[in-house]
PDB file of N, CA and C in Angstrom:
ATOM      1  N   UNK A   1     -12.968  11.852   5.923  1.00  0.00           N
ATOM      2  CA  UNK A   1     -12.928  11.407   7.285  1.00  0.00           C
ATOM      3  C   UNK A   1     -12.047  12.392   8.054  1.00  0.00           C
ATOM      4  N   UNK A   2     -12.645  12.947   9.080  1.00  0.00           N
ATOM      5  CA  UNK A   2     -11.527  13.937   9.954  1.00  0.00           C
ATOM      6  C   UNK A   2     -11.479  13.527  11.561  1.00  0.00           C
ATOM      7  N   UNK A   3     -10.575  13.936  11.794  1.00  0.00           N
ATOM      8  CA  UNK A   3     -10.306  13.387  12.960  1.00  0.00           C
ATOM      9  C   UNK A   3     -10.013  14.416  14.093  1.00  0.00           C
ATOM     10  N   UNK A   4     -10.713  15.014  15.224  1.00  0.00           N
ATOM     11  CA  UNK A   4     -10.114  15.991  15.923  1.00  0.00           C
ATOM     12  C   UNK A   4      -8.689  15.173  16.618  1.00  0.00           C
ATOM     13  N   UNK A   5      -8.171  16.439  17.190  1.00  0.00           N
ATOM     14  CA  UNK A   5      -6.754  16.458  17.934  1.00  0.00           C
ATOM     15  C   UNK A   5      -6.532  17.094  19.039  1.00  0.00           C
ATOM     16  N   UNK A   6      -6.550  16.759  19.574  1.00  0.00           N
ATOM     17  CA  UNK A   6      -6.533  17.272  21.200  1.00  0.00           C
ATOM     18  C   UNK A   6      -5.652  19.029  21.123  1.00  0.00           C
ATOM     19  N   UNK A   7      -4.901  19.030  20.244  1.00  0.00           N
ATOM     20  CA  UNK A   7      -4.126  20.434  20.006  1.00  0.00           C
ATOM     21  C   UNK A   7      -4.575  21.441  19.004  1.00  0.00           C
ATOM     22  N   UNK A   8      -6.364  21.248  19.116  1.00  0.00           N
ATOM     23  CA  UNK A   8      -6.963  22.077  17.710  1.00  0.00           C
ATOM     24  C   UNK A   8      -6.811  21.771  16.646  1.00  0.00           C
ATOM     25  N   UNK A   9      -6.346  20.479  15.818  1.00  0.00           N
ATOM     26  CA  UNK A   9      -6.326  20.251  14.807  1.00  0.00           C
ATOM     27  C   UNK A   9      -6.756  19.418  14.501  1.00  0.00           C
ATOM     28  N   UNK A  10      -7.162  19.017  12.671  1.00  0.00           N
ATOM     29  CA  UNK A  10      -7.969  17.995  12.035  1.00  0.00           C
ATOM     30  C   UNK A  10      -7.174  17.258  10.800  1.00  0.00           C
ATOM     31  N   UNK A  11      -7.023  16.410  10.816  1.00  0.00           N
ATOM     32  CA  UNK A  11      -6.593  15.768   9.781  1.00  0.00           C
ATOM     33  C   UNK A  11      -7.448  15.187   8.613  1.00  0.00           C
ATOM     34  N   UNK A  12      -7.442  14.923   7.863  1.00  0.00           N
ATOM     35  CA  UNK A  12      -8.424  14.953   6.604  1.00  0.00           C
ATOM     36  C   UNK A  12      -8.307  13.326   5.555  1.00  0.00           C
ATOM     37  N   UNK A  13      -8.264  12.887   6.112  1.00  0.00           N
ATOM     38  CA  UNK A  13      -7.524  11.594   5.226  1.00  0.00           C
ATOM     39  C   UNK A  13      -8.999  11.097   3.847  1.00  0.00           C
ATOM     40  N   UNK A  14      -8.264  11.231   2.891  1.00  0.00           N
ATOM     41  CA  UNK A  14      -9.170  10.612   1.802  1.00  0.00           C
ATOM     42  C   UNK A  14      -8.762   9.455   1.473  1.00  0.00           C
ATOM     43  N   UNK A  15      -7.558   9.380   1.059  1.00  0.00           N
ATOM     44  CA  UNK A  15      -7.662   7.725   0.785  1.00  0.00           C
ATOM     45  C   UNK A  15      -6.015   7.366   1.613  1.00  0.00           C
ATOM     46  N   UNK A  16      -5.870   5.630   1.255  1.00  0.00           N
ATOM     47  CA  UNK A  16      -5.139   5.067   2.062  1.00  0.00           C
ATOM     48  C   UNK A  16      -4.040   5.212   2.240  1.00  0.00           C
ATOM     49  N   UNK A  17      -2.991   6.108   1.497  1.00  0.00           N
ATOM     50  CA  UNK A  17      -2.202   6.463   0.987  1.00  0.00           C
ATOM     51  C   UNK A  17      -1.734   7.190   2.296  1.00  0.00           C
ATOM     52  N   UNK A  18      -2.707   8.211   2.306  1.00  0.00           N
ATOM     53  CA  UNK A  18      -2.572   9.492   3.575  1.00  0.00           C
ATOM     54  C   UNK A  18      -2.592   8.921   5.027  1.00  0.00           C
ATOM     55  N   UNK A  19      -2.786   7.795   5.171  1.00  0.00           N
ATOM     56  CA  UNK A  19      -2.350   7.210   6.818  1.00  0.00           C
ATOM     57  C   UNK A  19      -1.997   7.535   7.684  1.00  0.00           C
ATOM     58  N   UNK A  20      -0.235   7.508   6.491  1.00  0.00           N
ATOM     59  CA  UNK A  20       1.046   7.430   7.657  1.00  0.00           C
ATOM     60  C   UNK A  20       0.787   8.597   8.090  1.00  0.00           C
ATOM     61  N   UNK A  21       0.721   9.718   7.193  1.00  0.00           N
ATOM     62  CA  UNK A  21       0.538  11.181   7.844  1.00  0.00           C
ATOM     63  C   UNK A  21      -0.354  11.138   9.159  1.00  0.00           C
ATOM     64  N   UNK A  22      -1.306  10.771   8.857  1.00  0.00           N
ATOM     65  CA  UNK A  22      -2.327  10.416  10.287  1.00  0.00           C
ATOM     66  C   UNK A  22      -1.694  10.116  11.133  1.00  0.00           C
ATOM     67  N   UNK A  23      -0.556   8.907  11.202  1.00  0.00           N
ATOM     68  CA  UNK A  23       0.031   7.890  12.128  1.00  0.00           C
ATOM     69  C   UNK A  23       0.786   9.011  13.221  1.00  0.00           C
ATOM     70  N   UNK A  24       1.716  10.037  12.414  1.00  0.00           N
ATOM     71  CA  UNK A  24       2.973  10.589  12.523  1.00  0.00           C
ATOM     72  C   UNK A  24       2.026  11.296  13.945  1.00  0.00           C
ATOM     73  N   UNK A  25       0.954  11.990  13.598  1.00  0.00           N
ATOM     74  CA  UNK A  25      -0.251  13.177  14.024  1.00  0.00           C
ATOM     75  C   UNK A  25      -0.635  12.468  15.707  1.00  0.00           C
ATOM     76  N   UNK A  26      -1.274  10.960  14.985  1.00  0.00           N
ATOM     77  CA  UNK A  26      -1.777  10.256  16.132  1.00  0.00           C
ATOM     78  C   UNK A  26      -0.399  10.031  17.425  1.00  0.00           C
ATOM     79  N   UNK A  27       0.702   9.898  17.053  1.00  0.00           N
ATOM     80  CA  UNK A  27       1.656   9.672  17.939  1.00  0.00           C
ATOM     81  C   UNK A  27       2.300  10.799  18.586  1.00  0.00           C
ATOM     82  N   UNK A  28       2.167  11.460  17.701  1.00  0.00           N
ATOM     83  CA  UNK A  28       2.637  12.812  18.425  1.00  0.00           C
ATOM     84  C   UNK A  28       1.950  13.265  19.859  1.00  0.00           C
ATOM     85  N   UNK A  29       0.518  13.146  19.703  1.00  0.00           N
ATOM     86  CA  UNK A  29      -0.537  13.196  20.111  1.00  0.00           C
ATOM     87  C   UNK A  29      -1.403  12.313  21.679  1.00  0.00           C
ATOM     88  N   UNK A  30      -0.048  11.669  21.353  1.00  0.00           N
ATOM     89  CA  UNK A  30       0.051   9.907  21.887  1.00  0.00           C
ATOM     90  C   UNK A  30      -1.554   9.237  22.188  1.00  0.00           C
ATOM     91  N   UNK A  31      -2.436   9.345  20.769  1.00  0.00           N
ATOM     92  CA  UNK A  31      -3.852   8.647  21.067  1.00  0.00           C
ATOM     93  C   UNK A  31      -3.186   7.336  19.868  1.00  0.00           C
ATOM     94  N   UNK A  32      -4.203   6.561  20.126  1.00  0.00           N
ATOM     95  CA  UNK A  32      -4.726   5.337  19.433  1.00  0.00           C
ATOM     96  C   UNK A  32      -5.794   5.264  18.546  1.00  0.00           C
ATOM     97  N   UNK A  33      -5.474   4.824  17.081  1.00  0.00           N
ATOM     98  CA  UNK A  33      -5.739   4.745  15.891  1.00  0.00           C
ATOM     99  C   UNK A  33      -7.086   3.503  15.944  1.00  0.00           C
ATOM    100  N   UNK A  34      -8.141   3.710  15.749  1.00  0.00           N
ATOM    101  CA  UNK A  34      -9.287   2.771  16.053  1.00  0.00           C
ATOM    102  C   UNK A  34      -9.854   2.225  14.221  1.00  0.00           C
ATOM    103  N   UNK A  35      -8.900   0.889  14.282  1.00  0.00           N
ATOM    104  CA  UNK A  35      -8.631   0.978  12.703  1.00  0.00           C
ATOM    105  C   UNK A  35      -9.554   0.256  12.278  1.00  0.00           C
ATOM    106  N   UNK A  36     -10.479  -0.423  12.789  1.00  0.00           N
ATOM    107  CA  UNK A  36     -11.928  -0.672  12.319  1.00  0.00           C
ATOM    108  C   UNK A  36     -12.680   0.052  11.904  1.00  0.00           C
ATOM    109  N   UNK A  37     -12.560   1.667  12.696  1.00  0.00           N
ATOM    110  CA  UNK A  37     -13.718   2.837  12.435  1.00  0.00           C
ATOM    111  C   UNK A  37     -12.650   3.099  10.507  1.00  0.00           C
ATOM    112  N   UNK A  38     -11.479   3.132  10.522  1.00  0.00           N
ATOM    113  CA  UNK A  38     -10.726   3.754   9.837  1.00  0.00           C
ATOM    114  C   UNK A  38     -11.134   2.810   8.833  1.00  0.00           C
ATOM    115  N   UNK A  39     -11.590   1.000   8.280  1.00  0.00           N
ATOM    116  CA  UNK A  39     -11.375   0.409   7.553  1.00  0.00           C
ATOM    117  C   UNK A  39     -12.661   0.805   6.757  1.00  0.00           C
ATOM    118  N   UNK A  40     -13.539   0.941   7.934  1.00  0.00           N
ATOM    119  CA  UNK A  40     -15.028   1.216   7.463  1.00  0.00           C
ATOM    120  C   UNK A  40     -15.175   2.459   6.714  1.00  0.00           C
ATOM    121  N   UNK A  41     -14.455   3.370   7.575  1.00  0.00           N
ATOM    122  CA  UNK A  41     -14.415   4.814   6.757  1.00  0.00           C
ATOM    123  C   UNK A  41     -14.044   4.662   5.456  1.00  0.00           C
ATOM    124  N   UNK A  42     -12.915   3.999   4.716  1.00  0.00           N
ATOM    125  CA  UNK A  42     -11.957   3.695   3.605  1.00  0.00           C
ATOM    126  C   UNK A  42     -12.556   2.767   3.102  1.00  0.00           C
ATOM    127  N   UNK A  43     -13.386   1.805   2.890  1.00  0.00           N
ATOM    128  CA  UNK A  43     -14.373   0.683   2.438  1.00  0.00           C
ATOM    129  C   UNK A  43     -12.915  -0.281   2.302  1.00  0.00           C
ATOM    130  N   UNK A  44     -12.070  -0.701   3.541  1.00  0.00           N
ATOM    131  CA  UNK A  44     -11.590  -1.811   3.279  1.00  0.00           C
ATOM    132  C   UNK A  44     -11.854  -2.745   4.429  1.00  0.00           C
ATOM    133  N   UNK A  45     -10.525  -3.749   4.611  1.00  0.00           N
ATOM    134  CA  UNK A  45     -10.445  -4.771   5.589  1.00  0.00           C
ATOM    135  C   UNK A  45      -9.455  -3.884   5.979  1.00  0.00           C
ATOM    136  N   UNK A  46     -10.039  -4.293   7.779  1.00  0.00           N
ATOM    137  CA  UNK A  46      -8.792  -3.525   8.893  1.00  0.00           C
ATOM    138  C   UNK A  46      -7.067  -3.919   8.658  1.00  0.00           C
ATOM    139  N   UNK A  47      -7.296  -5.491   8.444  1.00  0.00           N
ATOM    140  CA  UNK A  47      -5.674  -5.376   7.934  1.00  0.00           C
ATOM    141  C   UNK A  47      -5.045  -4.587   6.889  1.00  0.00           C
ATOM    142  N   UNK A  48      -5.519  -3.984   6.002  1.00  0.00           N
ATOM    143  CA  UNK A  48      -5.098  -3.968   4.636  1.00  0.00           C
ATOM    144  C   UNK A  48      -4.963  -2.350   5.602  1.00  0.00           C
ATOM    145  N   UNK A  49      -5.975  -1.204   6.007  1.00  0.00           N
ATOM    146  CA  UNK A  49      -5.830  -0.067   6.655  1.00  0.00           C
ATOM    147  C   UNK A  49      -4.570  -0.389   7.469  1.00  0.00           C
ATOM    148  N   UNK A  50      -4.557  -1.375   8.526  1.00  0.00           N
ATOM    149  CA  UNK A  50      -3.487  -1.160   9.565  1.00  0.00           C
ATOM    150  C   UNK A  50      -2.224  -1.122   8.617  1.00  0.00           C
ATOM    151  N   UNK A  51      -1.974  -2.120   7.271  1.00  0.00           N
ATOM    152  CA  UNK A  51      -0.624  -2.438   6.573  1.00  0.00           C
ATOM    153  C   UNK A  51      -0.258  -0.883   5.586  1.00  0.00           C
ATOM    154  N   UNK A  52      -1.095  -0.038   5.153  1.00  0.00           N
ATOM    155  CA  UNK A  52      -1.085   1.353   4.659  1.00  0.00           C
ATOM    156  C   UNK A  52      -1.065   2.027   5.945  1.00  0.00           C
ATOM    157  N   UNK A  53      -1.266   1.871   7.005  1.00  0.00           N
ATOM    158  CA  UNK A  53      -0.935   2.800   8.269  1.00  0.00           C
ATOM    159  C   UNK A  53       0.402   3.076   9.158  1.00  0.00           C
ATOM    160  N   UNK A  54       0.500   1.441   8.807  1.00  0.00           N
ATOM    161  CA  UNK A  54       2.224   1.243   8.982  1.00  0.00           C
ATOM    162  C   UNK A  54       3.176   1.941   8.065  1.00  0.00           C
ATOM    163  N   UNK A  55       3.110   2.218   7.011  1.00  0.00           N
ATOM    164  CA  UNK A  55       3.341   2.760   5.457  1.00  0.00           C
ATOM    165  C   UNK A  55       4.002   1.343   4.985  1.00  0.00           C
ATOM    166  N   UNK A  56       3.266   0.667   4.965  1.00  0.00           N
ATOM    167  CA  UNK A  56       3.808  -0.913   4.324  1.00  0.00           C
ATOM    168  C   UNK A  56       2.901  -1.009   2.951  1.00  0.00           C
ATOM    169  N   UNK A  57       3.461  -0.111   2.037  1.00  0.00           N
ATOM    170  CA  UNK A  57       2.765  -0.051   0.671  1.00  0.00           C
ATOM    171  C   UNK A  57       3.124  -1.043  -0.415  1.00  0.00           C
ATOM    172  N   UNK A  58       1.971  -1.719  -0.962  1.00  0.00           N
ATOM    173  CA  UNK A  58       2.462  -3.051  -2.011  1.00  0.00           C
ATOM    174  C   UNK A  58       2.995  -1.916  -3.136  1.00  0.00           C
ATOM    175  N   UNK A  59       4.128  -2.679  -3.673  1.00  0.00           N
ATOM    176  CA  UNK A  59       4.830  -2.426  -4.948  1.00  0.00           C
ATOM    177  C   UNK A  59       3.630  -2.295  -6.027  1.00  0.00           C
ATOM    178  N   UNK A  60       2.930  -3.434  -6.251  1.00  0.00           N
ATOM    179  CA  UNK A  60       2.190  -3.532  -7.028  1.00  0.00           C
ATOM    180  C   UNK A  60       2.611  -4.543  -8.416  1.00  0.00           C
ATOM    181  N   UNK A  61       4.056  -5.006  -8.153  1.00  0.00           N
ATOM    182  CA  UNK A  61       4.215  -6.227  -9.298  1.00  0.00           C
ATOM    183  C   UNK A  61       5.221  -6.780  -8.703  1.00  0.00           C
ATOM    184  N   UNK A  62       5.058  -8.075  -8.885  1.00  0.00           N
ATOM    185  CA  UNK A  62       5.830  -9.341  -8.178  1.00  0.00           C
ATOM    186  C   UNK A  62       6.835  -9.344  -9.403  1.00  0.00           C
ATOM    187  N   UNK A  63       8.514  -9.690  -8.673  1.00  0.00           N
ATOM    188  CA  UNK A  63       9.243  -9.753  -9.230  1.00  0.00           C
ATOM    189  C   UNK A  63       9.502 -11.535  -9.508  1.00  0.00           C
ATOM    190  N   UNK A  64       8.794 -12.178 -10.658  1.00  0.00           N
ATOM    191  CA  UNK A  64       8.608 -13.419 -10.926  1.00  0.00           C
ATOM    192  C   UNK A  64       8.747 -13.460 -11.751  1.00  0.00           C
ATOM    193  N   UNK A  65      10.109 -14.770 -12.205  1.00  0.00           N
ATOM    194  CA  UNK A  65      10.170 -14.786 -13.624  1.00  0.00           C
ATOM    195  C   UNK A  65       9.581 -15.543 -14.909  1.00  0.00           C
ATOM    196  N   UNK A  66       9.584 -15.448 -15.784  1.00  0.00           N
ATOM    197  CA  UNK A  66       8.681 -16.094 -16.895  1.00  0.00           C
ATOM    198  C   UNK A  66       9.079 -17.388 -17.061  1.00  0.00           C
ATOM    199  N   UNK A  67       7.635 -18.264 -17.598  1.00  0.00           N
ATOM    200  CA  UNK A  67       8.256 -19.623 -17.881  1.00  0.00           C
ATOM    201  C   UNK A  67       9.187 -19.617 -19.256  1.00  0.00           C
ATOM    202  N   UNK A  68       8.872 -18.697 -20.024  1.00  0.00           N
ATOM    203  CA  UNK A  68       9.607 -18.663 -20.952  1.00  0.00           C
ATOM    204  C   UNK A  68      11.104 -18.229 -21.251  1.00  0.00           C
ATOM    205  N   UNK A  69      11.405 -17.646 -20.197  1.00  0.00           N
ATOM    206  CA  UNK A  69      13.051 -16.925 -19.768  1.00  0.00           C
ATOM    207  C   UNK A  69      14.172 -18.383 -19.871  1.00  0.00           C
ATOM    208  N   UNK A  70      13.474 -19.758 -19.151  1.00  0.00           N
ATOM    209  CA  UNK A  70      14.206 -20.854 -19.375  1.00  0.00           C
ATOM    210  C   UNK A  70      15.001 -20.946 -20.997  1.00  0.00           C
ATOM    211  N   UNK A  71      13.425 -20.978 -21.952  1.00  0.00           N
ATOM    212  CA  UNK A  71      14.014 -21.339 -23.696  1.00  0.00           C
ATOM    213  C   UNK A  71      14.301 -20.024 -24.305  1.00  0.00           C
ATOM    214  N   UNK A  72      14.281 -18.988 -23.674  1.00  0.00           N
ATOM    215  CA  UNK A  72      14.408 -17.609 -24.527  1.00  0.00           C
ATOM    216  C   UNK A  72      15.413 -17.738 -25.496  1.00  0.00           C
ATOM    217  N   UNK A  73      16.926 -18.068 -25.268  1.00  0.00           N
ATOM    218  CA  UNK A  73      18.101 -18.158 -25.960  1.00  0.00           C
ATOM    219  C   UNK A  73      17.423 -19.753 -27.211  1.00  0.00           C
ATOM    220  N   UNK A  74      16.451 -20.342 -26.794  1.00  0.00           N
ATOM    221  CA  UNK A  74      16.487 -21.731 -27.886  1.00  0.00           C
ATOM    222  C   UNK A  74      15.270 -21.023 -28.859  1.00  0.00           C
ATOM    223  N   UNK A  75      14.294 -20.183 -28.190  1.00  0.00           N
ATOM    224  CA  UNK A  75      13.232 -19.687 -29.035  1.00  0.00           C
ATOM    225  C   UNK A  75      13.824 -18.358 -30.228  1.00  0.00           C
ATOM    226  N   UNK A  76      14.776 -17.676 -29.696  1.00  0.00           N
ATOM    227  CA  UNK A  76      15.486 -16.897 -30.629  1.00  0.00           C
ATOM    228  C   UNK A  76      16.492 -17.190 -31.548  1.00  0.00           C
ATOM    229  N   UNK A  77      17.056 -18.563 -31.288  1.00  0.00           N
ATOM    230  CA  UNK A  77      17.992 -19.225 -32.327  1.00  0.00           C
ATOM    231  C   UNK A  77      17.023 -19.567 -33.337  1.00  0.00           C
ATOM    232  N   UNK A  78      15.789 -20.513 -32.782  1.00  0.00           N
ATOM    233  CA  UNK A  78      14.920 -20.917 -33.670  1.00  0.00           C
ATOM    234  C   UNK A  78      14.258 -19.863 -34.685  1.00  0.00           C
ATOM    235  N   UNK A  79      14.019 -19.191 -33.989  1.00  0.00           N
ATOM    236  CA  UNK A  79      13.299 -17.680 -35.058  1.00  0.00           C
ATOM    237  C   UNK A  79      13.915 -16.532 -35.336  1.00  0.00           C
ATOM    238  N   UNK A  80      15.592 -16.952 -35.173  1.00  0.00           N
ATOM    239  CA  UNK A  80      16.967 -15.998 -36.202  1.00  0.00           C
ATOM    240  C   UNK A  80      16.786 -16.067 -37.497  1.00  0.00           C
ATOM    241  N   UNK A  81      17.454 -15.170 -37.980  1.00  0.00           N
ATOM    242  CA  UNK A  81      17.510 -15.005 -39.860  1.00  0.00           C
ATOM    243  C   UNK A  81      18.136 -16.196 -40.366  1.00  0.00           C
ATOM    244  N   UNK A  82      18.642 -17.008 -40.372  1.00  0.00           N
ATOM    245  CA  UNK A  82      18.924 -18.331 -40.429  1.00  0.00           C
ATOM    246  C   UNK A  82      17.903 -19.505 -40.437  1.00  0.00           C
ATOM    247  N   UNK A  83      17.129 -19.481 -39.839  1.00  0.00           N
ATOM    248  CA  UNK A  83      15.630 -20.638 -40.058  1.00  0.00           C
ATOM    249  C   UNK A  83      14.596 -20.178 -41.072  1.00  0.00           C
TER     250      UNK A  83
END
């Protein structure tokens, strides 16, 4: 997907990652980011483009703890060299 720029230049964005770079380009530029054309281009939903455009990138793992963290200390007494 490329994008002209009013100052001779093209930006190249392949995947969602490369946005913000876009973002930095588009503002400089002072145009507006038409993030429907952009979701379609990227095969997503416009929110998910606008939240990688923002550079609001998911971690990718929830910091949640196990049900098992409660008995950990009763499950390792139980299955010490002693039982």
């Amino acid at each position: 997907m490329h994008y002209p720029i009013k100052f001779d230049t093209s930006v190249e964005v392949k995947t969602l990652t490369d946005l913000p770079r876009l973002k930095i380009i588009l503002e400089a530029a002072n145009l507006k980011p038409n993030m429907s054309k952009i979701a379609r281009d990227m095969s997503c939903d416009r929110r998910t483009a606008k939240r990688y455009y923002e550079g609001d990138f998911p971690n990718g793992k929830r910091d949640k703890p196990s049900y098992l963290d409660v008995y950990y200390d009763t499950i390792k007494e139980l299955l010490g060299p002693d039982s």
